[in-house]
N, C-alpha and C. Protein backbone atom coordinates (compact mmCIF):
# COMPACT_ATOMS: atom_id res chain seq x y z
N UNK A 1 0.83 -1.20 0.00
CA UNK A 1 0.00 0.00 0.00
C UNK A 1 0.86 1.25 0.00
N UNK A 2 2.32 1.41 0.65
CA UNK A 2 3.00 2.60 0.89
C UNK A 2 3.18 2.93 -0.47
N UNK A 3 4.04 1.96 -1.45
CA UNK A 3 4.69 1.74 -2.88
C UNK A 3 3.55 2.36 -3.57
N UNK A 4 1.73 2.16 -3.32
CA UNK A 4 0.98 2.68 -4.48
C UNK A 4 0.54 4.21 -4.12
N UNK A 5 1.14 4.28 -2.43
CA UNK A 5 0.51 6.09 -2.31
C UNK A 5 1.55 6.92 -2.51
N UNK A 6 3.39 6.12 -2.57
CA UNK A 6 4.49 6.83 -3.24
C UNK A 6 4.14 7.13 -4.56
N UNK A 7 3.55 6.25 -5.63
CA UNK A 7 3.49 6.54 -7.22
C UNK A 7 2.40 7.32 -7.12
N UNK A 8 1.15 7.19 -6.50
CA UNK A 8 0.15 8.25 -6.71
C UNK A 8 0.49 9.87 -6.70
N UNK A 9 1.24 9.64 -5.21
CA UNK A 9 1.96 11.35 -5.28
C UNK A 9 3.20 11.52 -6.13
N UNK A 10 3.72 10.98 -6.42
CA UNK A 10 4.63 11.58 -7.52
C UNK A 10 3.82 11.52 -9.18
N UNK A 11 2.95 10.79 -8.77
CA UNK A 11 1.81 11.61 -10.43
C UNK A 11 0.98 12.55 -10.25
N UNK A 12 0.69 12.37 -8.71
CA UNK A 12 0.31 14.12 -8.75
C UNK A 12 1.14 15.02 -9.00
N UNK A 13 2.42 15.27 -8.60
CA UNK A 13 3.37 15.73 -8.65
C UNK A 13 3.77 16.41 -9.95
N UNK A 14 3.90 15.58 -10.76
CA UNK A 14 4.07 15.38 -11.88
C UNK A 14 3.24 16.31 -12.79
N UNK A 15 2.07 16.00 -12.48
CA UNK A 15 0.20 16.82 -12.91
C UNK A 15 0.69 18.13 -12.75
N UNK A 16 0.71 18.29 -11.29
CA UNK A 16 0.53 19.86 -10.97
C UNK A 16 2.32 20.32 -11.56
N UNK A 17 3.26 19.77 -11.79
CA UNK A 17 4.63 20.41 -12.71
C UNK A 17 3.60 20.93 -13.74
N UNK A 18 3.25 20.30 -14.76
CA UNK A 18 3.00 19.95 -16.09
C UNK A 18 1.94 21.35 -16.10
N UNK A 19 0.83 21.07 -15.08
CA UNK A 19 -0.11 22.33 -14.98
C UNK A 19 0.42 23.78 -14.43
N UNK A 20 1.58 23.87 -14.36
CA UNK A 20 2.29 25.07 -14.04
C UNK A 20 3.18 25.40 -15.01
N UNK A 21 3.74 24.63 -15.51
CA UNK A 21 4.24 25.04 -17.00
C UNK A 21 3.01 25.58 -17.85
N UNK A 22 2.22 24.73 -17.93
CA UNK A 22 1.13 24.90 -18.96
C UNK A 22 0.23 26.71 -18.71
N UNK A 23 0.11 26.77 -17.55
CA UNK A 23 -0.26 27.79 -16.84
C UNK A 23 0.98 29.33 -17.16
N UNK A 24 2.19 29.31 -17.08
CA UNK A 24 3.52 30.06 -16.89
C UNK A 24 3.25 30.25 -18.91
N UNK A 25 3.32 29.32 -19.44
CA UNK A 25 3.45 29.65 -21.04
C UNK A 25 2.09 30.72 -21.46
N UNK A 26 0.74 29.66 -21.16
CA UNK A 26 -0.64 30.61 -21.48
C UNK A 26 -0.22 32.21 -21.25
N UNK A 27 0.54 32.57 -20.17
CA UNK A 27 0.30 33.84 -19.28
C UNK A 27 1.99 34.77 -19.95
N UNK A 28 2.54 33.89 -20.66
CA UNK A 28 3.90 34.61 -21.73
C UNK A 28 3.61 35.62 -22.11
N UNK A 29 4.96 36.37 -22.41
CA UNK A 29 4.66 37.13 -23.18
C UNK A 29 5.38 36.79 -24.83
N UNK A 30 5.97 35.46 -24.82
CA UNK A 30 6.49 34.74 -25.62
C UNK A 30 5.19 34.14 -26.27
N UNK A 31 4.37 33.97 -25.85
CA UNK A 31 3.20 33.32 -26.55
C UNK A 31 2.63 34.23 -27.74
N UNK A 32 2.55 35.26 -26.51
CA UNK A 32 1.64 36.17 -26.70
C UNK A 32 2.00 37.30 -27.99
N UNK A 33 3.62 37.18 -27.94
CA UNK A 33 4.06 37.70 -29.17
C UNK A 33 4.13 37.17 -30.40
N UNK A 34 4.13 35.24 -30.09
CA UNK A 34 4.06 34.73 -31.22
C UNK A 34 3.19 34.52 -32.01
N UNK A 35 1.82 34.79 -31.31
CA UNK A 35 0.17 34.94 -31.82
C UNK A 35 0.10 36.42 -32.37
N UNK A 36 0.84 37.13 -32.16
CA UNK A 36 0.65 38.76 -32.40
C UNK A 36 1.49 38.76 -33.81
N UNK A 37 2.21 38.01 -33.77
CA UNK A 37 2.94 37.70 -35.57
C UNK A 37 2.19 36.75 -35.96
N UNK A 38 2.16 35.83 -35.82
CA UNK A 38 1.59 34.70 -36.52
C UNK A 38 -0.32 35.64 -37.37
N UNK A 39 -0.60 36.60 -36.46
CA UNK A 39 -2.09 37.11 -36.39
C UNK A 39 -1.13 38.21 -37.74
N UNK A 40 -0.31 39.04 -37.52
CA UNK A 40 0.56 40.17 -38.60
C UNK A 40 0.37 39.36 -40.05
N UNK A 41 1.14 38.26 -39.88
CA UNK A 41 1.72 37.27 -41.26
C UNK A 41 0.59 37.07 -41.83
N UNK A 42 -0.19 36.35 -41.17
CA UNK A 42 -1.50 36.01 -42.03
C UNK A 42 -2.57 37.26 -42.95
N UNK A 43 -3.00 38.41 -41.54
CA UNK A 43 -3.25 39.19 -41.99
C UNK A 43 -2.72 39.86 -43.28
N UNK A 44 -1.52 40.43 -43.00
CA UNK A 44 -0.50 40.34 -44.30
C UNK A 44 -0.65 39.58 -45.70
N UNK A 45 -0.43 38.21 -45.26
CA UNK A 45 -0.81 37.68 -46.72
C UNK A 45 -2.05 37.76 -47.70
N UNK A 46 -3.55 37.59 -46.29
CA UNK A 46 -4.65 38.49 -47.27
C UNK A 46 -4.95 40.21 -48.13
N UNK A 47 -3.80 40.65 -46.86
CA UNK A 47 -4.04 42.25 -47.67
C UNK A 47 -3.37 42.02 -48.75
N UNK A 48 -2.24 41.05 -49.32
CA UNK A 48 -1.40 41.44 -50.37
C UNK A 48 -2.16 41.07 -51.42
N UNK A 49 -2.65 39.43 -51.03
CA UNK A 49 -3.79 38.72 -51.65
C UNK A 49 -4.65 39.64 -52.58
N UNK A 50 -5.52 40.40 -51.98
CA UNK A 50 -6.80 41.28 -52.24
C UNK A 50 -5.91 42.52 -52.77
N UNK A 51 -4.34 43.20 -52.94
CA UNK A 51 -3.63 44.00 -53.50
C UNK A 51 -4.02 45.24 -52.71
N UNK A 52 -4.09 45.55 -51.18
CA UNK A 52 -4.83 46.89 -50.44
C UNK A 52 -3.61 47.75 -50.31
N UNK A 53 -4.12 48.60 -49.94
CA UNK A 53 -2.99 49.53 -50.25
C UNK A 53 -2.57 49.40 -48.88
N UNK A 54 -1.45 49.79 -48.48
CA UNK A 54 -0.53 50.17 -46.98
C UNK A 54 -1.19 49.07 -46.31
N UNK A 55 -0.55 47.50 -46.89
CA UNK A 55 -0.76 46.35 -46.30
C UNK A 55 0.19 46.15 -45.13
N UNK A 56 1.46 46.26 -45.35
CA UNK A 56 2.10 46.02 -44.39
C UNK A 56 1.93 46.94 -42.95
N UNK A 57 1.49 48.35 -43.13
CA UNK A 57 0.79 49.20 -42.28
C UNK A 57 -0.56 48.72 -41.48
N UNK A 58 -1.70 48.16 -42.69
CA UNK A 58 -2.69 47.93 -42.36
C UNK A 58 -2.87 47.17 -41.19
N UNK A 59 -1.64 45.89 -41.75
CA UNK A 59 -1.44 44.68 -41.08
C UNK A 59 -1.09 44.49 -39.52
N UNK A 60 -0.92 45.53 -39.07
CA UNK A 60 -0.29 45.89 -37.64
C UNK A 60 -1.44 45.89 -36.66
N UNK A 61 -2.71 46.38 -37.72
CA UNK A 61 -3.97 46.65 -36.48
C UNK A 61 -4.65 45.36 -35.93
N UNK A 62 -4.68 44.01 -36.53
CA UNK A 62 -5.29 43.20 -35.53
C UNK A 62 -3.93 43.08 -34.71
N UNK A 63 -3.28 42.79 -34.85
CA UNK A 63 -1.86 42.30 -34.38
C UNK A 63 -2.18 42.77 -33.20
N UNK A 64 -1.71 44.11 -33.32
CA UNK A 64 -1.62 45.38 -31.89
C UNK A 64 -2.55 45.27 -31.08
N UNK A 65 -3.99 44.90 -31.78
CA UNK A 65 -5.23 44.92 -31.06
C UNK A 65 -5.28 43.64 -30.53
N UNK A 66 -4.30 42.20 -30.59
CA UNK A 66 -4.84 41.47 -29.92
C UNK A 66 -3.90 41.68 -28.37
N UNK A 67 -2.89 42.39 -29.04
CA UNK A 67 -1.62 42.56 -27.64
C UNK A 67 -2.37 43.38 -26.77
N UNK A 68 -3.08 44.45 -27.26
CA UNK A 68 -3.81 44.84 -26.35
C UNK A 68 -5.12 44.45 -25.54
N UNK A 69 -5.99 43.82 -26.23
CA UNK A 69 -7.23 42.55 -25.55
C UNK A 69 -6.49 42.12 -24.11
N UNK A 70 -4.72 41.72 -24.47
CA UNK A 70 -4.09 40.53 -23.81
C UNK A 70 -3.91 41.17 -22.16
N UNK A 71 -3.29 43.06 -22.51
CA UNK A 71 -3.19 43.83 -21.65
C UNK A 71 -4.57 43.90 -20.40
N UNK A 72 -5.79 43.65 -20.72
CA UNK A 72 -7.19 43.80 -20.06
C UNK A 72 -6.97 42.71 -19.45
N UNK A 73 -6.97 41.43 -19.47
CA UNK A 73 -7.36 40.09 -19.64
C UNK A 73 -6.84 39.92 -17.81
N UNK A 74 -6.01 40.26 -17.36
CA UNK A 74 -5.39 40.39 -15.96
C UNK A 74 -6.18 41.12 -14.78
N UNK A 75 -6.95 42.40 -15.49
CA UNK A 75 -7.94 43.09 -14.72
C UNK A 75 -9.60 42.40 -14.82
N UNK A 76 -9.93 42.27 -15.90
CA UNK A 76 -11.14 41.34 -15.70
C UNK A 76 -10.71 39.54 -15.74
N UNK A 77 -9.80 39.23 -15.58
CA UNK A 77 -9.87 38.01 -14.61
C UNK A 77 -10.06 37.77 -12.83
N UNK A 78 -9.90 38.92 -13.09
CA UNK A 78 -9.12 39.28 -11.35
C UNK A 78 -11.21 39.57 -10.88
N UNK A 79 -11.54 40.14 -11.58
CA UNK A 79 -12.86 40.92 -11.65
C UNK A 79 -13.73 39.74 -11.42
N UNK A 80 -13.73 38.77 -12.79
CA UNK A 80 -14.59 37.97 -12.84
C UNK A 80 -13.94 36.87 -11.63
N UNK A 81 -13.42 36.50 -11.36
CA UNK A 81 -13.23 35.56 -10.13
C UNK A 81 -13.53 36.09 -9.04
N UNK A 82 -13.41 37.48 -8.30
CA UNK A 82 -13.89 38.01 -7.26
C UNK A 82 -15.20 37.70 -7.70
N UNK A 83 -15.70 38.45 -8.66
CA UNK A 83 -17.45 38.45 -8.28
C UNK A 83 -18.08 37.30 -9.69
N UNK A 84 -17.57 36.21 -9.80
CA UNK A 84 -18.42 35.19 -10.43
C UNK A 84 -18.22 34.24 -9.89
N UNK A 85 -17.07 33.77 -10.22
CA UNK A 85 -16.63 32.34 -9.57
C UNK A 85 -16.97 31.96 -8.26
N UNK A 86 -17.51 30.58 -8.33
CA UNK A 86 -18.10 29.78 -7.51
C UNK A 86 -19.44 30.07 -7.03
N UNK A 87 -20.41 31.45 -7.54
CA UNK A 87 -21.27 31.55 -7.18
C UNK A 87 -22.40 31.05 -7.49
C-alpha cells in the first residue's frame, strides 16, 4: 500500500509540474508575441492577396489589437473571479 501512495503522489506531482508550465506559457509574453505575428503574417498575406494599399501598415492593427485585448485580460480576470466564480 505505501509503494501505491508513493506513485500516486509523484503523479500528482508530476500533474501539478506539467499544470504550471502549462499555466507560466498561457500567461507569456512569448506566446503572446508569437500569436501577435503569426495574427501580422496572415493578416499580411490576405491584404497582399486582395492587392490593399498600406498592407504592411494595415497589417499591424489586428496584431496590436490582440496585444492589447491581452493587456485587459489580468484586470477582468481578477474581476470575474472576485465576483463570479463559484457563485
Amino acid at each position: 500500500m505505501g509503494k501505491n501512495l508513493e506513485k500516486e503522489l509523484l503523479l500528482i506531482k508530476q500533474r501539478n509540474s506539467r499544470v504550471t508550465a502549462d499555466k507560466a506559457w498561457e500567461t507569456s509574453w512569448a506566446r503572446r508575441l508569437t500569436i501577435a505575428a503569426g495574427t501580422y503574417f496572415a493578416v499580411l498575406v490576405f491584404l497582399l492577396s486582395i492587392k490593399a494599399q498600406n498592407a504592411f501598415l494595415s497589417a499591424l492593427v489586428p496584431a496590436a489589437a490582440y496585444l492589447l485585448s491581452t493587456l485587459s485580460m489580468g484586470f477582468l480576470k481578477e474581476y470575474w473571479l472576485k465576483n463570479f466564480y463559484g457563485k
